[in-house]
Protein backbone atom coordinates (compact mmCIF):
# COMPACT_ATOMS: atom_id res chain seq x y z
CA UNK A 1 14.46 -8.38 -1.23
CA UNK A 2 15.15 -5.02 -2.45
CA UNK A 3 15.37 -6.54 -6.12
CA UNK A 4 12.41 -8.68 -5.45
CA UNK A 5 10.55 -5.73 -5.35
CA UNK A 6 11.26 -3.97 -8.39
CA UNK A 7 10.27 -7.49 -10.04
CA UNK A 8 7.20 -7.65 -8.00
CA UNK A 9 5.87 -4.23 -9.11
CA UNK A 10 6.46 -4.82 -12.43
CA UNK A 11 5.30 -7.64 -12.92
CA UNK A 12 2.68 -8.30 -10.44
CA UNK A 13 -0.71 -6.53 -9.91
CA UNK A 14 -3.25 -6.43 -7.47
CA UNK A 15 -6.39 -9.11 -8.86
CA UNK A 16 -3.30 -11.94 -9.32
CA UNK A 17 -1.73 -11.17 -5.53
CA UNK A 18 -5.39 -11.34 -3.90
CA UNK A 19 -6.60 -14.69 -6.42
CA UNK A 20 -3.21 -16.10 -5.24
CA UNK A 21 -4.03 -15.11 -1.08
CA UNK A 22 -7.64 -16.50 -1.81
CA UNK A 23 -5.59 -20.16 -3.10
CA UNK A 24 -3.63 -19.83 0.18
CA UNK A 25 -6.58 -19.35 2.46
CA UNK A 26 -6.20 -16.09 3.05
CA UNK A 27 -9.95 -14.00 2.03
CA UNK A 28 -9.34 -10.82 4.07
CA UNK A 29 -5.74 -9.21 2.74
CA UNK A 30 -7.85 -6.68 0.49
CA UNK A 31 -8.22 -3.18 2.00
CA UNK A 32 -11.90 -1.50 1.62
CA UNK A 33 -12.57 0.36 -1.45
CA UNK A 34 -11.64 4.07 -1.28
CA UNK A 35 -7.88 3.93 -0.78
CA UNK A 36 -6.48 5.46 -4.06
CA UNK A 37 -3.84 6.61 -5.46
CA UNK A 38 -2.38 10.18 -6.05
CA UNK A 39 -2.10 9.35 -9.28
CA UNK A 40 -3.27 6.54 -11.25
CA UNK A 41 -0.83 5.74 -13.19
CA UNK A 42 1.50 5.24 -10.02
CA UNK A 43 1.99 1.59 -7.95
CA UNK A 44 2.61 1.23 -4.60
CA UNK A 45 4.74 -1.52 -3.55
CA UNK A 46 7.54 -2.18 -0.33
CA UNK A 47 7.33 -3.77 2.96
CA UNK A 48 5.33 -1.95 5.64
CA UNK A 49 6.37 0.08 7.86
CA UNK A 50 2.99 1.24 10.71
CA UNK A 51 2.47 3.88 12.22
CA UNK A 52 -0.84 4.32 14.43
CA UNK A 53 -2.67 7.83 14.88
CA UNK A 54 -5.16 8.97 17.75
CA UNK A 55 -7.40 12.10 17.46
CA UNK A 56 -6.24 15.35 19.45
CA UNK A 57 -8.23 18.30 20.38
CA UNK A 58 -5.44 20.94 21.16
CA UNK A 59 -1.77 21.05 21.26
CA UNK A 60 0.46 22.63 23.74
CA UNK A 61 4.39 22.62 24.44
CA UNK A 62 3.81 19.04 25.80
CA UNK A 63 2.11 17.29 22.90
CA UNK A 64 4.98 17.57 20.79
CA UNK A 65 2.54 16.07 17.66
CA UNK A 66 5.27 15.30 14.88
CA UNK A 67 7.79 13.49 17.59
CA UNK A 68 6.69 10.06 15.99
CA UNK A 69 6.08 10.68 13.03
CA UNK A 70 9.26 12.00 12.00
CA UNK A 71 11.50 9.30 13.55
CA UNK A 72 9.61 7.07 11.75
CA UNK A 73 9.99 8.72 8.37
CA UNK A 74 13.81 9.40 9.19
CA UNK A 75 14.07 5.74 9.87
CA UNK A 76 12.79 4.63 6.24
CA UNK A 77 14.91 2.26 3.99
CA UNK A 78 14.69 1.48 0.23
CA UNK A 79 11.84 -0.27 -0.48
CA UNK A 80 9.32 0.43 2.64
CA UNK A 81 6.13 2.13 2.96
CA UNK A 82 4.73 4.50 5.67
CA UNK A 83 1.37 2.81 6.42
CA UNK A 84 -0.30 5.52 8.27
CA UNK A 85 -3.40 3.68 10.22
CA UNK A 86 -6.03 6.95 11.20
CA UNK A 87 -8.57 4.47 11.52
CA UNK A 88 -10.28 6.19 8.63
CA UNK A 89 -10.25 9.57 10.53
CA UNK A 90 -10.07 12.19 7.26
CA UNK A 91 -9.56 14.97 9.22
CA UNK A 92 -6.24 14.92 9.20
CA UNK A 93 -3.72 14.94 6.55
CA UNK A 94 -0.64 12.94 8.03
CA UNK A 95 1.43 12.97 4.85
CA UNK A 96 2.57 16.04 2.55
CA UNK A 97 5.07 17.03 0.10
CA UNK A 98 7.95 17.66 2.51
CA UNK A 99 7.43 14.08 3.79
CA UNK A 100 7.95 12.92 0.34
CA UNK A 101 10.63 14.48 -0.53
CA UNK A 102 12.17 12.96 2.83
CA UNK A 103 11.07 9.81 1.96
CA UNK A 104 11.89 10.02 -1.55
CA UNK A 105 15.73 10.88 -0.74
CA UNK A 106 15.74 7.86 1.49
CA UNK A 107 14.82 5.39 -1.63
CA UNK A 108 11.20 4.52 0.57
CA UNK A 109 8.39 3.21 -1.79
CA UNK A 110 5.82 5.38 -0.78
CA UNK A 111 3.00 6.17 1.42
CA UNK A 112 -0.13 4.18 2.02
CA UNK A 113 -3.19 6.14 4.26
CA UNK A 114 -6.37 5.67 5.59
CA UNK A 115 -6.29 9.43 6.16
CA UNK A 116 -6.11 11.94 4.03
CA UNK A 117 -2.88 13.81 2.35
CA UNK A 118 -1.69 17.10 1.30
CA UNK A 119 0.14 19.04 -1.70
CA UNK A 120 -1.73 16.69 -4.00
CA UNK A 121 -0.08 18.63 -6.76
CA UNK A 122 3.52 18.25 -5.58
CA UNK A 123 3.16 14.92 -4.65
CA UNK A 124 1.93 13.81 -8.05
CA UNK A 125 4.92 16.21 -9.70
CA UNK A 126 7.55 13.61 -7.84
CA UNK A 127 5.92 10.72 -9.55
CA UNK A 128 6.19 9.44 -4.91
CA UNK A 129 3.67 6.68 -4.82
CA UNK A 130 0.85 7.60 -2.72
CA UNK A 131 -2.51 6.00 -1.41
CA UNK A 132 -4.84 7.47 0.81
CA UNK A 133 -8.89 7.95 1.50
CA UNK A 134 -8.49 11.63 -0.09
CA UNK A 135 -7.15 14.77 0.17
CA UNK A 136 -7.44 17.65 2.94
CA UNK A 137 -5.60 20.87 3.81
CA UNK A 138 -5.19 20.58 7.20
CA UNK A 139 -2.33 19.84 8.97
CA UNK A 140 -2.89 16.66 11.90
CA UNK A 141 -1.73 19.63 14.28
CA UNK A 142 -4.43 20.33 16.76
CA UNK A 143 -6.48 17.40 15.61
CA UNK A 144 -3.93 13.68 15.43
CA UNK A 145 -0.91 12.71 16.62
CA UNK A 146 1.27 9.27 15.92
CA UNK A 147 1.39 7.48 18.57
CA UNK A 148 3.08 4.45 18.16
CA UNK A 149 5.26 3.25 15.18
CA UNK A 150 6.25 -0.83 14.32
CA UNK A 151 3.51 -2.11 16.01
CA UNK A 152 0.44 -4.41 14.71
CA UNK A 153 -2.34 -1.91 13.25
CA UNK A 154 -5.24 -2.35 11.03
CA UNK A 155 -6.18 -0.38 7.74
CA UNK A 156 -9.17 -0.87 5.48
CA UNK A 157 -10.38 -3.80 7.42
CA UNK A 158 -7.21 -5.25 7.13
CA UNK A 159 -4.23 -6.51 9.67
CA UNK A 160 -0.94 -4.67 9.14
CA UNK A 161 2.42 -5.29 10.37
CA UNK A 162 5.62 -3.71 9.87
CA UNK A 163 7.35 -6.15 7.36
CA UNK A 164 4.34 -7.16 5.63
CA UNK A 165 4.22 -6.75 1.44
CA UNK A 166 2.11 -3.55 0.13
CA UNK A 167 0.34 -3.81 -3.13
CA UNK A 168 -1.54 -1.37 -4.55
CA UNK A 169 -2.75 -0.71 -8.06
CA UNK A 170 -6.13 0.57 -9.69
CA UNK A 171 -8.19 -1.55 -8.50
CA UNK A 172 -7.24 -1.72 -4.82
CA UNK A 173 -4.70 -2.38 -2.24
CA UNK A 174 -3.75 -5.91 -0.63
CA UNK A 175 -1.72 -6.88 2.31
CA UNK A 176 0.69 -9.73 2.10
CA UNK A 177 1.87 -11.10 5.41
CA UNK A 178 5.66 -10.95 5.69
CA UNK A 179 5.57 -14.55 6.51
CA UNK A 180 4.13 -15.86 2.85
CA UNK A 181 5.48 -13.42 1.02
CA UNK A 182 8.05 -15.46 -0.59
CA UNK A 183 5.60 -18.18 -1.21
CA UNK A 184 2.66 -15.36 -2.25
CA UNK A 185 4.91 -13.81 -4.88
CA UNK A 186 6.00 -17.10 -6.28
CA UNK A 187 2.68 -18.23 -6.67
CA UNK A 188 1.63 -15.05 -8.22
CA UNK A 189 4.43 -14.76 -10.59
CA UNK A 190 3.58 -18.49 -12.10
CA UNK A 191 -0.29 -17.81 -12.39
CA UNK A 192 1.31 -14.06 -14.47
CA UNK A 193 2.61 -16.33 -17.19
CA UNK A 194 -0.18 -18.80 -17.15
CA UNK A 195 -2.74 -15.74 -17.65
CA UNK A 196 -0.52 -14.78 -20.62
CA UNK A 197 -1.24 -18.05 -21.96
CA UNK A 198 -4.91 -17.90 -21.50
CA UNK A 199 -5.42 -14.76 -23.00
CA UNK A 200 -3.46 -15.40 -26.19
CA UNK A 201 -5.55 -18.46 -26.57
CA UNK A 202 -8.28 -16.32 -26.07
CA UNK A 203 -7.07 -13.97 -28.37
CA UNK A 204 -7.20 -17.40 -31.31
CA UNK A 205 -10.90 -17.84 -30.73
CA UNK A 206 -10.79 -20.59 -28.41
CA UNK A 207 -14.00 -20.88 -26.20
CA UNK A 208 -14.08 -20.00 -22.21
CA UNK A 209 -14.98 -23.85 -21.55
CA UNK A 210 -11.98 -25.41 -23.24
CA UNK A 211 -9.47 -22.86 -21.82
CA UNK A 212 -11.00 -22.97 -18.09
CA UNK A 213 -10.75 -26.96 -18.32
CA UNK A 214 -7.52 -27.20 -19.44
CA UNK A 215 -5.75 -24.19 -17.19
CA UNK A 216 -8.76 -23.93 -14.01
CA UNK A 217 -7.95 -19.65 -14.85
CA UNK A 218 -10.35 -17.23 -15.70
């Protein structure tokens, strides 16, 4: 898999994965509009690895906020992302620089947010792929705490499992379910090199009708 993810984000992008879901039956895999990236010339792509977030009001010697969070960034392998569900709570900034560079060491692919993050700047200077609702200061101490890690969670309107492919490009994020990813990707990479196709033909002056009837792509 760990292979079939380099080719992925090369190759693949974000419009092709969710026209490809869409053929499959599956409309809802695209996150809401407003999770970006850190820096735009920066993909995110791995296999999901959840982590779910509650508001706090205080903290004391018995909250112990970063318990969670940091087994679950210690427990990264090549390839997976931290998907961070806040339930859109930007508030908080659960991921900074020093997670990064954690996560970085540990080969992960990245970070993806419905929260905010922190040490933009630092972040963007490790070329670590990150995607989030924003950027904030604060620290999730005194105001969120993880929770629970592996475990079903939703981000952007969208179902997320640990396991499941991450996507994200320019124009948006998508969720692949672990269980079609295989088929997903495969799909995705033939309808790559039919696009190629179309668009050179494009490219000779042939009209939208002729290409759409003879390839059904647009």
């Amino acid at each position: 898999m760990n292979n079939n993810i380099d080719v992925y984000k090369k190759n693949l992008y974000s419009a092709v994965i969710a026209d490809t879901l869409d053929s499959l039956g599956y409309h809802k895999q695209v996150l809401t509009p407003g999770l970006t990236s850190l820096d735009p010339n920066v993909k995110i792509c791995g296999l999901a690895r959840v982590g779910l977030y509650m508001p706090i009001y205080h903290d004391d010697e018995h909250v112990n906020v970063y318990e969670h969070e940091i087994a679950l960034v210690d427990s990264l392998k090549e390839n997976e992302v931290a998907v961070l569900c806040c339930h859109g709570n930007k508030k908080i900034a659960p991921w900074g620089e020093l997670l990064s560079t954690r996560a970085s060491y540990l080969k992960s692919a990245g970070c993806l947010t419905d929260g905010c993050v922190r040490d933009s700047d630092m972040i963007r200077k490790m070329n670590f792929p990150v995607f989030s609702k924003g950027t904030n200061p604060v620290d999730t101490k005194f105001r969120g705490k993880m929770m629970m890690a592996d475990v079903p969670g939703e981000i952007g309107d969208v179902r997320v499992e640990s396991g499941d492919l991450v996507f994200g490009d320019n124009d948006g994020v998508v969720i692949v379910p672990s269980k079609i990813i295989e088929e997903v990707t495969t799909k995705a990479l033939d309808k790559v090199n039919s696009e190629n196709t179309v668009r050179d033909e494009i490219k000779k002056g042939e009209k939208l009708t002729d290409i759409f009837e003879k390839h059904g792509i647009l």
